[in-house]
PDB file of N, CA and C in Angstrom:
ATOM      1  N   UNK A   1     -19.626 -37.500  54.363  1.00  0.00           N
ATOM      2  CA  UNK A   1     -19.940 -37.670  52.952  1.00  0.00           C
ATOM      3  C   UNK A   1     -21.415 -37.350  52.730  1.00  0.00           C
ATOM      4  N   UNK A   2     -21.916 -36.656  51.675  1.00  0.00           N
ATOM      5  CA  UNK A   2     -22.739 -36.388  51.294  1.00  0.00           C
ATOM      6  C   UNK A   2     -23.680 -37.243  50.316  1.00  0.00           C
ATOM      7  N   UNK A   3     -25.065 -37.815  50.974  1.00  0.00           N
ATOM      8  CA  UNK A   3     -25.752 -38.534  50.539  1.00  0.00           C
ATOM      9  C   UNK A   3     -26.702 -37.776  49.084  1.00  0.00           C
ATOM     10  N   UNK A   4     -26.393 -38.387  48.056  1.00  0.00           N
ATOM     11  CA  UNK A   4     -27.277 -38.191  46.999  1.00  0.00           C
ATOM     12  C   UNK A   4     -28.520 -38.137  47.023  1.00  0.00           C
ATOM     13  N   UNK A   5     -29.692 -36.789  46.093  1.00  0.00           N
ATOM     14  CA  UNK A   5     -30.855 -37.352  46.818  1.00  0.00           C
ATOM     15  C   UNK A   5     -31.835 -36.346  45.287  1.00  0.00           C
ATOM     16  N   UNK A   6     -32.682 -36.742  45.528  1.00  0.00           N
ATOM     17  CA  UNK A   6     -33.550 -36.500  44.085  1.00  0.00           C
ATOM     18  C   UNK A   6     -34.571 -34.745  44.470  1.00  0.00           C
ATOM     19  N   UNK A   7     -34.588 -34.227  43.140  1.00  0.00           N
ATOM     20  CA  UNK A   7     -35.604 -33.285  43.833  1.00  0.00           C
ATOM     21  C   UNK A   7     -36.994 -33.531  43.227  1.00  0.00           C
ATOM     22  N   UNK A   8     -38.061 -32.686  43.722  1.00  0.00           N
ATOM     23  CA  UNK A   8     -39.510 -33.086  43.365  1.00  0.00           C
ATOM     24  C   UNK A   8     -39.545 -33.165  41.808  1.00  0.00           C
ATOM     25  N   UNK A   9     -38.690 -32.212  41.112  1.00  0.00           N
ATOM     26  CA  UNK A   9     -38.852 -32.151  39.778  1.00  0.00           C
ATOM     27  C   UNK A   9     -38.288 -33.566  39.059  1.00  0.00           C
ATOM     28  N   UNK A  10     -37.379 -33.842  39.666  1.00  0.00           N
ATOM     29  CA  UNK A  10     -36.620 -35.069  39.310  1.00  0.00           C
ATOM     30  C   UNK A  10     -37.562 -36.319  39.590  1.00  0.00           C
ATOM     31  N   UNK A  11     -37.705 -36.152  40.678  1.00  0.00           N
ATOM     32  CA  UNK A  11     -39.170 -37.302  40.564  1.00  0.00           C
ATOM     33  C   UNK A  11     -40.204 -37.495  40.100  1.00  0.00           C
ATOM     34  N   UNK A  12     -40.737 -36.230  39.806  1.00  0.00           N
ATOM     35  CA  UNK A  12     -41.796 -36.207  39.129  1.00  0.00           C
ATOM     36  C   UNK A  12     -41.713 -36.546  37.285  1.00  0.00           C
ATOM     37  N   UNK A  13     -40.831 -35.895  36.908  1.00  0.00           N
ATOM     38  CA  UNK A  13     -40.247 -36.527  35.249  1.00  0.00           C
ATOM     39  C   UNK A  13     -40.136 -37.746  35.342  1.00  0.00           C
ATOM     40  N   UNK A  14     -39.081 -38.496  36.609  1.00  0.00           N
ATOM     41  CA  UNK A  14     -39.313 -39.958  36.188  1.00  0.00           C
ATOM     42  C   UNK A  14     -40.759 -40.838  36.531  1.00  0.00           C
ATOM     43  N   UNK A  15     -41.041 -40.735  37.434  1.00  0.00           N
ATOM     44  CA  UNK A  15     -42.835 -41.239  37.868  1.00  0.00           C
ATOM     45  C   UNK A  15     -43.872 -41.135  36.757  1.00  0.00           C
ATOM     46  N   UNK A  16     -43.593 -39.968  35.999  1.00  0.00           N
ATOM     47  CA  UNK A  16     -44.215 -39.589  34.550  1.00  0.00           C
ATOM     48  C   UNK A  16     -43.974 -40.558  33.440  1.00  0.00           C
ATOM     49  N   UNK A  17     -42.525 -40.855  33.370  1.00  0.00           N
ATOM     50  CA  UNK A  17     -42.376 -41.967  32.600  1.00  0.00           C
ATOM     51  C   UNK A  17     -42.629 -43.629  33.098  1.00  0.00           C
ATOM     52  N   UNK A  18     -42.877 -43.771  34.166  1.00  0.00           N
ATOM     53  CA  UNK A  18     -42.692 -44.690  34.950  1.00  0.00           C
ATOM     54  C   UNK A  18     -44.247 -45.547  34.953  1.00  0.00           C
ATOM     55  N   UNK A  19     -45.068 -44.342  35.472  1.00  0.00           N
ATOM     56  CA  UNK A  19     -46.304 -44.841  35.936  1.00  0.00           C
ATOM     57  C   UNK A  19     -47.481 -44.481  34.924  1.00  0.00           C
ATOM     58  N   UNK A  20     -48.239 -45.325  35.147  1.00  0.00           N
ATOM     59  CA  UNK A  20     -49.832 -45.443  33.908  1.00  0.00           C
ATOM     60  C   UNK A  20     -50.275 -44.346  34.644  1.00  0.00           C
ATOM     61  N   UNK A  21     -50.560 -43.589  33.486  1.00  0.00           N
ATOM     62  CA  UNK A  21     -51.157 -41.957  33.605  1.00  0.00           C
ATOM     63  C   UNK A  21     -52.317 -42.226  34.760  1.00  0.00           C
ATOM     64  N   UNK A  22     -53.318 -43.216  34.027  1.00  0.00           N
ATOM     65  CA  UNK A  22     -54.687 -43.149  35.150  1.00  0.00           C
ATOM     66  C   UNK A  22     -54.233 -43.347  36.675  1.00  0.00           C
ATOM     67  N   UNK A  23     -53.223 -43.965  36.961  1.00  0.00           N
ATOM     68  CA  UNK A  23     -52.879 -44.082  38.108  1.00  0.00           C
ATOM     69  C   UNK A  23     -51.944 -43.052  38.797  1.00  0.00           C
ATOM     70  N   UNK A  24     -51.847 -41.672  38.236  1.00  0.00           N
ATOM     71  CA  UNK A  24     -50.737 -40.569  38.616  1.00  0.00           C
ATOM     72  C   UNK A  24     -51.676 -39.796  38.174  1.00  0.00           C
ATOM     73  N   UNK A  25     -51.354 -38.752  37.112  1.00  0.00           N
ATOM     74  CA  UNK A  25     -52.044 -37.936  37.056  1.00  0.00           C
ATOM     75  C   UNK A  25     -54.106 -38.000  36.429  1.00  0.00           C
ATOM     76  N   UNK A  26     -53.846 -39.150  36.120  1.00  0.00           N
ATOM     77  CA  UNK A  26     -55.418 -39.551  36.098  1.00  0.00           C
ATOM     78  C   UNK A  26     -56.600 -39.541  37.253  1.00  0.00           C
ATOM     79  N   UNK A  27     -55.709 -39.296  38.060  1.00  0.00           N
ATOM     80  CA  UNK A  27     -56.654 -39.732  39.284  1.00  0.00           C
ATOM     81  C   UNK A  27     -56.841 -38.031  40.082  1.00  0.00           C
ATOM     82  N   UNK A  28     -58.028 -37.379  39.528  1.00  0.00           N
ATOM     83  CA  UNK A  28     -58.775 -36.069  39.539  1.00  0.00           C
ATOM     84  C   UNK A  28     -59.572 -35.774  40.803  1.00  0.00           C
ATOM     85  N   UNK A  29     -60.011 -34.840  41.274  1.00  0.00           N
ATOM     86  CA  UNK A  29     -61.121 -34.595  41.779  1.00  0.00           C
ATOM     87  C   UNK A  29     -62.553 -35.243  41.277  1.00  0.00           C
ATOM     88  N   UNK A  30     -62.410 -34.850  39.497  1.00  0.00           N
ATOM     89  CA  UNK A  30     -63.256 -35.284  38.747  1.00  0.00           C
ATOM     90  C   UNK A  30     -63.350 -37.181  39.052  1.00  0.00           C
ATOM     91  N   UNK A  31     -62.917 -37.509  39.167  1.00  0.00           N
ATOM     92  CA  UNK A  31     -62.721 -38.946  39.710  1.00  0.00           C
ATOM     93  C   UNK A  31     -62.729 -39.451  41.063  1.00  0.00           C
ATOM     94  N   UNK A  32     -62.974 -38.711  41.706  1.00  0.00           N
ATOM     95  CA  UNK A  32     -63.052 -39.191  43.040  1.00  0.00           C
ATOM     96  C   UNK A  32     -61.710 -38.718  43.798  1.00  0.00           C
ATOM     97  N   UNK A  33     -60.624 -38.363  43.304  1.00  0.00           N
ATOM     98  CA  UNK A  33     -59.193 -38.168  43.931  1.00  0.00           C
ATOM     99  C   UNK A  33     -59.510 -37.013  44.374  1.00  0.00           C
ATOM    100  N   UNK A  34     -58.516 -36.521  45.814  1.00  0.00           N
ATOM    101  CA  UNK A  34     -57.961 -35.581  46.162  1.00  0.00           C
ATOM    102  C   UNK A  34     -57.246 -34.498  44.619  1.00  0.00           C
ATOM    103  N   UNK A  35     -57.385 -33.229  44.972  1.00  0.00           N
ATOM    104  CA  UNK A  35     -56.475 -32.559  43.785  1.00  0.00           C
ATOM    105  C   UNK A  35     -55.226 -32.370  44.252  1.00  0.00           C
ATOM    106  N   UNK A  36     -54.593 -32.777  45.150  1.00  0.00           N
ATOM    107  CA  UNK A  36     -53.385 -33.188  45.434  1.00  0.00           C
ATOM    108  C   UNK A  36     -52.839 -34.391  45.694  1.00  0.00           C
ATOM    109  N   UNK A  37     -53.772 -35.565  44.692  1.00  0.00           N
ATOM    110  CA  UNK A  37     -53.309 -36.505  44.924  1.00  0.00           C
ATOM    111  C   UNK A  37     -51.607 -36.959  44.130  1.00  0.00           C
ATOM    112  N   UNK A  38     -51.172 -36.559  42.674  1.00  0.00           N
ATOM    113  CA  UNK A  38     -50.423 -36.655  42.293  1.00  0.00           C
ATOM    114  C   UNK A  38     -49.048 -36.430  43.085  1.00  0.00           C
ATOM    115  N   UNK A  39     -49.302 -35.156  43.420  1.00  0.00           N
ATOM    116  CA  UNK A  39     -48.260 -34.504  44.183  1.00  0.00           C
ATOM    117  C   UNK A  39     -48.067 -34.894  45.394  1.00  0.00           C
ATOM    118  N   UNK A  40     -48.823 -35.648  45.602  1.00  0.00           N
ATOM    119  CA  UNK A  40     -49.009 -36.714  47.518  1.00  0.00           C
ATOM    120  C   UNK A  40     -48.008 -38.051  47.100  1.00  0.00           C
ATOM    121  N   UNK A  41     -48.101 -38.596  45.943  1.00  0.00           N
ATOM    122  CA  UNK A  41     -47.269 -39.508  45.405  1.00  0.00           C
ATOM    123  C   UNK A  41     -46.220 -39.519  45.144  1.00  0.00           C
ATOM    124  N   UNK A  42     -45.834 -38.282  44.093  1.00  0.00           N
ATOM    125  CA  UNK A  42     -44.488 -38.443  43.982  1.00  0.00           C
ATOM    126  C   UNK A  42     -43.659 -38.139  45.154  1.00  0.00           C
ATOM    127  N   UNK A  43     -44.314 -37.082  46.512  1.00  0.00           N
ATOM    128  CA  UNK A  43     -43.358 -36.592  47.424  1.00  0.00           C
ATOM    129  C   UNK A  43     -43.397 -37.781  48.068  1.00  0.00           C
ATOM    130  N   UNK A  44     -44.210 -38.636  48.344  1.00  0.00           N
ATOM    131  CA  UNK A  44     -43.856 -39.842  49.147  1.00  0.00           C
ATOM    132  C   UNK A  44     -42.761 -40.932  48.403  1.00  0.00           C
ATOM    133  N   UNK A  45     -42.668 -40.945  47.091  1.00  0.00           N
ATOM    134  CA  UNK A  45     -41.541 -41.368  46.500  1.00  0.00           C
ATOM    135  C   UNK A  45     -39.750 -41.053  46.289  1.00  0.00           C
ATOM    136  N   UNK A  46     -40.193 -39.566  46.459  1.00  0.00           N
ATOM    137  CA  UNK A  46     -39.578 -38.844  47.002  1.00  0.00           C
ATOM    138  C   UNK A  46     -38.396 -38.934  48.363  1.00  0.00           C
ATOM    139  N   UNK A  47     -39.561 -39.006  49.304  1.00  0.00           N
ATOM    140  CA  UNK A  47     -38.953 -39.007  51.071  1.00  0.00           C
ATOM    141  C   UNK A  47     -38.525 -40.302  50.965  1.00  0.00           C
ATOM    142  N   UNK A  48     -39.147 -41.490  50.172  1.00  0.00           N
ATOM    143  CA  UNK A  48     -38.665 -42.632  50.700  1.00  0.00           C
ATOM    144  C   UNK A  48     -37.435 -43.026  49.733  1.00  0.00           C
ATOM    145  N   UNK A  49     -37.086 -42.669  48.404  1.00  0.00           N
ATOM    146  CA  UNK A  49     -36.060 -42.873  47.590  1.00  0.00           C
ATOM    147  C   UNK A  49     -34.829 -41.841  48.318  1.00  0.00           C
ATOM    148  N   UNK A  50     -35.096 -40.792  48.848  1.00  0.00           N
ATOM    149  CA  UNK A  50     -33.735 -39.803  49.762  1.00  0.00           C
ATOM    150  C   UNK A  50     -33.525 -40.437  50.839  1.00  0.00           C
ATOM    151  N   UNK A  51     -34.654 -41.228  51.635  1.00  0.00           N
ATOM    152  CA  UNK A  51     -34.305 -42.008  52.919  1.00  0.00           C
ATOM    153  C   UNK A  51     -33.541 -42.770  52.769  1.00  0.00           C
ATOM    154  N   UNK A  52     -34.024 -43.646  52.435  1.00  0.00           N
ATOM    155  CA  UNK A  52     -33.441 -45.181  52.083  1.00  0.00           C
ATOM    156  C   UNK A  52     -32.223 -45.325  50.131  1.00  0.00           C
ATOM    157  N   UNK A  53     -32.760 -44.726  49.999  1.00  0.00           N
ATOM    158  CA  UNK A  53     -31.708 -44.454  48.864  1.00  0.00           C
ATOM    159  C   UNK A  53     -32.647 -45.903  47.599  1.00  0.00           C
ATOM    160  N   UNK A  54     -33.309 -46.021  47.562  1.00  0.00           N
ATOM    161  CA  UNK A  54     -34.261 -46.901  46.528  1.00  0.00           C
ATOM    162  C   UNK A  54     -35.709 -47.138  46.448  1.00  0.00           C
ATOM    163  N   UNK A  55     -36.441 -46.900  45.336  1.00  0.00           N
ATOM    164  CA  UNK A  55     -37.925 -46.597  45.814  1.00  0.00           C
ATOM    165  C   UNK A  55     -38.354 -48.012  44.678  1.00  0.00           C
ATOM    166  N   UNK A  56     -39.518 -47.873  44.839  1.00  0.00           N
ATOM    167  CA  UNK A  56     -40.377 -49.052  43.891  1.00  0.00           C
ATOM    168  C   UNK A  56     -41.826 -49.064  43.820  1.00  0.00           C
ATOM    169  N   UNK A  57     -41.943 -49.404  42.470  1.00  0.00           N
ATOM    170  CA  UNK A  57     -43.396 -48.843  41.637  1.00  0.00           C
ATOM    171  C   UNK A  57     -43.866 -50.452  42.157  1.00  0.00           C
ATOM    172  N   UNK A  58     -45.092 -50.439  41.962  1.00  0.00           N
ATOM    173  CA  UNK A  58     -45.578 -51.679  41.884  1.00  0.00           C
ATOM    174  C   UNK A  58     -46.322 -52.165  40.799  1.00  0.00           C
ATOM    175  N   UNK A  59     -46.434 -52.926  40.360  1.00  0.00           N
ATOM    176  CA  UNK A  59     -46.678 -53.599  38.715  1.00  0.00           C
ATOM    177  C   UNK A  59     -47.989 -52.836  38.324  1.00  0.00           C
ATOM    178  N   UNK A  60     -49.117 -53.057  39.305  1.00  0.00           N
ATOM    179  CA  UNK A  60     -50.225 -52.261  39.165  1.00  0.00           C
ATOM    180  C   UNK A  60     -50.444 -50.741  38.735  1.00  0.00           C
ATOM    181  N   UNK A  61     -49.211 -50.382  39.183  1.00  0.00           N
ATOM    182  CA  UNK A  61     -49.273 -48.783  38.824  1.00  0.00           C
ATOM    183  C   UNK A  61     -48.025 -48.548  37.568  1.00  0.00           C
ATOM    184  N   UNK A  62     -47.029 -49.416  37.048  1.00  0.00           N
ATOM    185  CA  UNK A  62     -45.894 -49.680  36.418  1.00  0.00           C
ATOM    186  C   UNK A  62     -46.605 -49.179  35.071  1.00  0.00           C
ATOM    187  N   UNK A  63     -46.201 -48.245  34.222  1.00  0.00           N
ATOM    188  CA  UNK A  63     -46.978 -48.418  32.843  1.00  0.00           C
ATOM    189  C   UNK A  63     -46.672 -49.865  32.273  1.00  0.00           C
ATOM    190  N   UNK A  64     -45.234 -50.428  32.436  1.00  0.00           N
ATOM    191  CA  UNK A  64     -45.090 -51.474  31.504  1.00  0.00           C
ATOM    192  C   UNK A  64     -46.069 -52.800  32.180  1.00  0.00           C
ATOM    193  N   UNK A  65     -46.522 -52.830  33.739  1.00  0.00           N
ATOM    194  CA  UNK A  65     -46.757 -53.989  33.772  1.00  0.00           C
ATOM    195  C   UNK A  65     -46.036 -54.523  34.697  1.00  0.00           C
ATOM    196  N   UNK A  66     -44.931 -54.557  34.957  1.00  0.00           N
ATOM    197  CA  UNK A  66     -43.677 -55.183  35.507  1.00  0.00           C
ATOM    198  C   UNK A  66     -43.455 -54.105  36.803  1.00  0.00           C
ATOM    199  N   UNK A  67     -43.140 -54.999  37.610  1.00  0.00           N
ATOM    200  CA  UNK A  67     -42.966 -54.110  39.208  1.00  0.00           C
ATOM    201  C   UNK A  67     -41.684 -53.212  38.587  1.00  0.00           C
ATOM    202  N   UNK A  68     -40.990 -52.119  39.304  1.00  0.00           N
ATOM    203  CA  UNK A  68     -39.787 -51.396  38.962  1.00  0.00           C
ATOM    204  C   UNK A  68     -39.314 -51.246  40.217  1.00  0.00           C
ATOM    205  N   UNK A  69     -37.850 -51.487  40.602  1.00  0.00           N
ATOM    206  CA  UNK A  69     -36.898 -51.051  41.327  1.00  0.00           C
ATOM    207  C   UNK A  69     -35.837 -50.423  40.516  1.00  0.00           C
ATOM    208  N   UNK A  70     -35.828 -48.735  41.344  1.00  0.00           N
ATOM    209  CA  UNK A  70     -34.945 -47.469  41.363  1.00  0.00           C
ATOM    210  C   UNK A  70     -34.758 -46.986  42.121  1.00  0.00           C
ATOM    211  N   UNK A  71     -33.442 -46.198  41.926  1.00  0.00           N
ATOM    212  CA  UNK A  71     -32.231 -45.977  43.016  1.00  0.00           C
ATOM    213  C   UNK A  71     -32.080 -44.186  42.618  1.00  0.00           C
ATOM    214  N   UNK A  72     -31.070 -44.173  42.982  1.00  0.00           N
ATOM    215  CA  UNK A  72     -31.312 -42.071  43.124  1.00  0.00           C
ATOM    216  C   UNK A  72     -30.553 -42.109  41.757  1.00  0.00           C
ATOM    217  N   UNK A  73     -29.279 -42.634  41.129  1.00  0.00           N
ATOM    218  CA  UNK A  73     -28.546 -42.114  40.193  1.00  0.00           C
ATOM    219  C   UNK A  73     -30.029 -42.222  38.490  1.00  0.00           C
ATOM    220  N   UNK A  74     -30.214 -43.647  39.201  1.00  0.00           N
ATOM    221  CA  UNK A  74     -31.822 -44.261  37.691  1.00  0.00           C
ATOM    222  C   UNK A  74     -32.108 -42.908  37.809  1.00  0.00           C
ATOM    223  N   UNK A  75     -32.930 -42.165  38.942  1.00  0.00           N
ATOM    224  CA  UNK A  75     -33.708 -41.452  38.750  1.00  0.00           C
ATOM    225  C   UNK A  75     -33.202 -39.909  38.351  1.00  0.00           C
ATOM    226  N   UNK A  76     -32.145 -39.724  38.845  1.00  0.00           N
ATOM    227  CA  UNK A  76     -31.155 -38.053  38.029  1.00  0.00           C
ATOM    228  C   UNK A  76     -30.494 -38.794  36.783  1.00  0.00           C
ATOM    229  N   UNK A  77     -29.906 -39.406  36.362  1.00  0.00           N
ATOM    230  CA  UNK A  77     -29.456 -39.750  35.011  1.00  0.00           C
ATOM    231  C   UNK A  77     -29.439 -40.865  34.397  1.00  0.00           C
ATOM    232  N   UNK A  78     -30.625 -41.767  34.164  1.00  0.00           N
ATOM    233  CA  UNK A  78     -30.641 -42.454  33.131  1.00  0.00           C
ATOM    234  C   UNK A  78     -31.892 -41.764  32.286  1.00  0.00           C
ATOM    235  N   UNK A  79     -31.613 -42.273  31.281  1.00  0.00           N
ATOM    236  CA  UNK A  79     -32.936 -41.885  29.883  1.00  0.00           C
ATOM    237  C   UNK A  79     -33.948 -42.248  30.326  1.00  0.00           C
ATOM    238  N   UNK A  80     -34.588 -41.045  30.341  1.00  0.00           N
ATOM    239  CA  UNK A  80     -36.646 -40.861  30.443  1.00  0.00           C
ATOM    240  C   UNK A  80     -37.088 -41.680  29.208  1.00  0.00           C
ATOM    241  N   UNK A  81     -38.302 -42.332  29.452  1.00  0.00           N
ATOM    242  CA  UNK A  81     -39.032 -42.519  28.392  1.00  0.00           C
ATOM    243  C   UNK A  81     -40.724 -42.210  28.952  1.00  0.00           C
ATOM    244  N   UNK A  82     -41.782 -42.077  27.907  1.00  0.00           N
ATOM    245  CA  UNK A  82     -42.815 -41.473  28.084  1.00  0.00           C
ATOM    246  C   UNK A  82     -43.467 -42.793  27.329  1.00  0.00           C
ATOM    247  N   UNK A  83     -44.830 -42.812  27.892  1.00  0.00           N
ATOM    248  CA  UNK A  83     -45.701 -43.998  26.965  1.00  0.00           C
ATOM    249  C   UNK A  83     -46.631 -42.905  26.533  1.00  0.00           C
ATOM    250  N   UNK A  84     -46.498 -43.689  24.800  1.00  0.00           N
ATOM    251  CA  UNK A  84     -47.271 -42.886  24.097  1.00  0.00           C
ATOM    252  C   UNK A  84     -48.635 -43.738  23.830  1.00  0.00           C
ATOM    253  N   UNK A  85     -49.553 -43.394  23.857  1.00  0.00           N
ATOM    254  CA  UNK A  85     -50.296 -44.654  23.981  1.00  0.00           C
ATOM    255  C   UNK A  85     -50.904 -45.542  24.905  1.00  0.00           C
ATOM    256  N   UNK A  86     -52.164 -46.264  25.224  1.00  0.00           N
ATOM    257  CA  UNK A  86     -52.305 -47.138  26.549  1.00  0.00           C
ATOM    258  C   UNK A  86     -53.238 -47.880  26.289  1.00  0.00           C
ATOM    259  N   UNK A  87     -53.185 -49.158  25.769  1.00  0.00           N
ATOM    260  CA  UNK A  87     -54.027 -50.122  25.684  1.00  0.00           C
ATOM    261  C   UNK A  87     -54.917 -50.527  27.079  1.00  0.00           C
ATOM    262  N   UNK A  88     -55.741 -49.944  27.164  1.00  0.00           N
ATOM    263  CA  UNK A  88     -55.936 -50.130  28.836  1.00  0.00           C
ATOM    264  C   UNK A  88     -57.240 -51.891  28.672  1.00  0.00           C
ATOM    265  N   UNK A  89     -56.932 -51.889  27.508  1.00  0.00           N
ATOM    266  CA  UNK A  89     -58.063 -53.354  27.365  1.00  0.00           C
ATOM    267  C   UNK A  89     -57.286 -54.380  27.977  1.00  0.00           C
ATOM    268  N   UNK A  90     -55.907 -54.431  27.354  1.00  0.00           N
ATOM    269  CA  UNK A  90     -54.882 -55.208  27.546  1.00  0.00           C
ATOM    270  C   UNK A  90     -53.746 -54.758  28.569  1.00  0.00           C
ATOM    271  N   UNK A  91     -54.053 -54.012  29.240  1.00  0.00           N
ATOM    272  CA  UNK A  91     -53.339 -53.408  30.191  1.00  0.00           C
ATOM    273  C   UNK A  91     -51.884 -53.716  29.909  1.00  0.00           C
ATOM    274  N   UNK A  92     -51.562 -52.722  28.563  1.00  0.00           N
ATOM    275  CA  UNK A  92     -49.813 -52.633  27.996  1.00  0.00           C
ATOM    276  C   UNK A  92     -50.214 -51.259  27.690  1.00  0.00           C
ATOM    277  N   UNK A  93     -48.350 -50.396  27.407  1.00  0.00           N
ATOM    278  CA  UNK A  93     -47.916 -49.408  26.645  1.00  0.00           C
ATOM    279  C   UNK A  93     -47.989 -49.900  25.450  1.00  0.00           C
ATOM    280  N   UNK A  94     -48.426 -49.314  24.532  1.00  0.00           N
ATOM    281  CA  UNK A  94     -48.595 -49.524  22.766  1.00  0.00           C
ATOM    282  C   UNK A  94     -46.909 -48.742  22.299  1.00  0.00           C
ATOM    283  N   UNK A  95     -46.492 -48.170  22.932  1.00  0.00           N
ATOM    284  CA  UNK A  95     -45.109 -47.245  22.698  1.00  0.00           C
ATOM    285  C   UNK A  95     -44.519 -46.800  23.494  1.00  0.00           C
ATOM    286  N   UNK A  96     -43.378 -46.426  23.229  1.00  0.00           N
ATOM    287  CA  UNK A  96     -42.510 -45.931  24.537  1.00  0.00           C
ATOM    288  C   UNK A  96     -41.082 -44.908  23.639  1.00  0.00           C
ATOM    289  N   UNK A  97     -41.259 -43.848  24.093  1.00  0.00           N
ATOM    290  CA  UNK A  97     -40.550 -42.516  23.856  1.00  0.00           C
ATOM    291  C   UNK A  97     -39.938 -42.264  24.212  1.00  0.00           C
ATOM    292  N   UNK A  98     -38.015 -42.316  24.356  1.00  0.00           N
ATOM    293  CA  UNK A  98     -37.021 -42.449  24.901  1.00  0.00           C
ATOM    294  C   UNK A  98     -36.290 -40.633  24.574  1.00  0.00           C
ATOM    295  N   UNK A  99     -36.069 -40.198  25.883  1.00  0.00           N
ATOM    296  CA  UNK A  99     -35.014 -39.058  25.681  1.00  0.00           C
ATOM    297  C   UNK A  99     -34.235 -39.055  26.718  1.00  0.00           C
ATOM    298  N   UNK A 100     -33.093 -37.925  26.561  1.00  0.00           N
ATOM    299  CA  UNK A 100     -32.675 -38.166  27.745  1.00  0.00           C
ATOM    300  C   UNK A 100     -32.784 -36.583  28.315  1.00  0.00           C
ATOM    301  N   UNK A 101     -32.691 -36.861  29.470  1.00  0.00           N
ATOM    302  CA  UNK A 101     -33.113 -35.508  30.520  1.00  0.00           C
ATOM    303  C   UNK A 101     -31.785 -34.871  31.416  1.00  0.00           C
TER     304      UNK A 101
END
């Protein structure tokens, strides 16, 4: 039987909706980051959500705040959402932009 498994693009759309920008794609050369730091992230989310079949954000990097546990189907077909917005005073999403992918 054939194990289900996500591709980079697929991870990367959901991690996009998932994670506070400054902590994904915020994090620059211009900032001190590697310029492959983004792409160092999601593939490690990646290898470990196809390994093990479930990956997890941690609250710190969560846009909402709240730790996240996801599984391979969350990440190929449930509804994307995008934060529009980032109170970073109050460390919340001000909005959240639901489609589906």
């Amino acid at each position: 039987m054939c194990k289900p498994s996500v591709t980079f693009e697929e991870m990367n759309t959901y991690l996009q909706g998932q994670y506070k920008h400054e902590r994904l794609y915020g994090r620059t050369p211009a900032t001190g980051w590697p310029a492959d730091y983004a792409t160092s992230v999601v593939s490690s989310h990646m290898a470990d959500l196809n390994a093990n079949g479930i990956g997890y954000i941690g609250h710190h990097e969560s846009a909402t705040g709240q730790a996240i546990r996801y599984t391979v189907d969350e990440v190929k077909y449930s509804p994307r959402f995008f934060i529009v917005g980032y109170d970073s005073e109050n460390d919340i999403a001000q909005k959240q932009c639901y489609f589906i992918g």
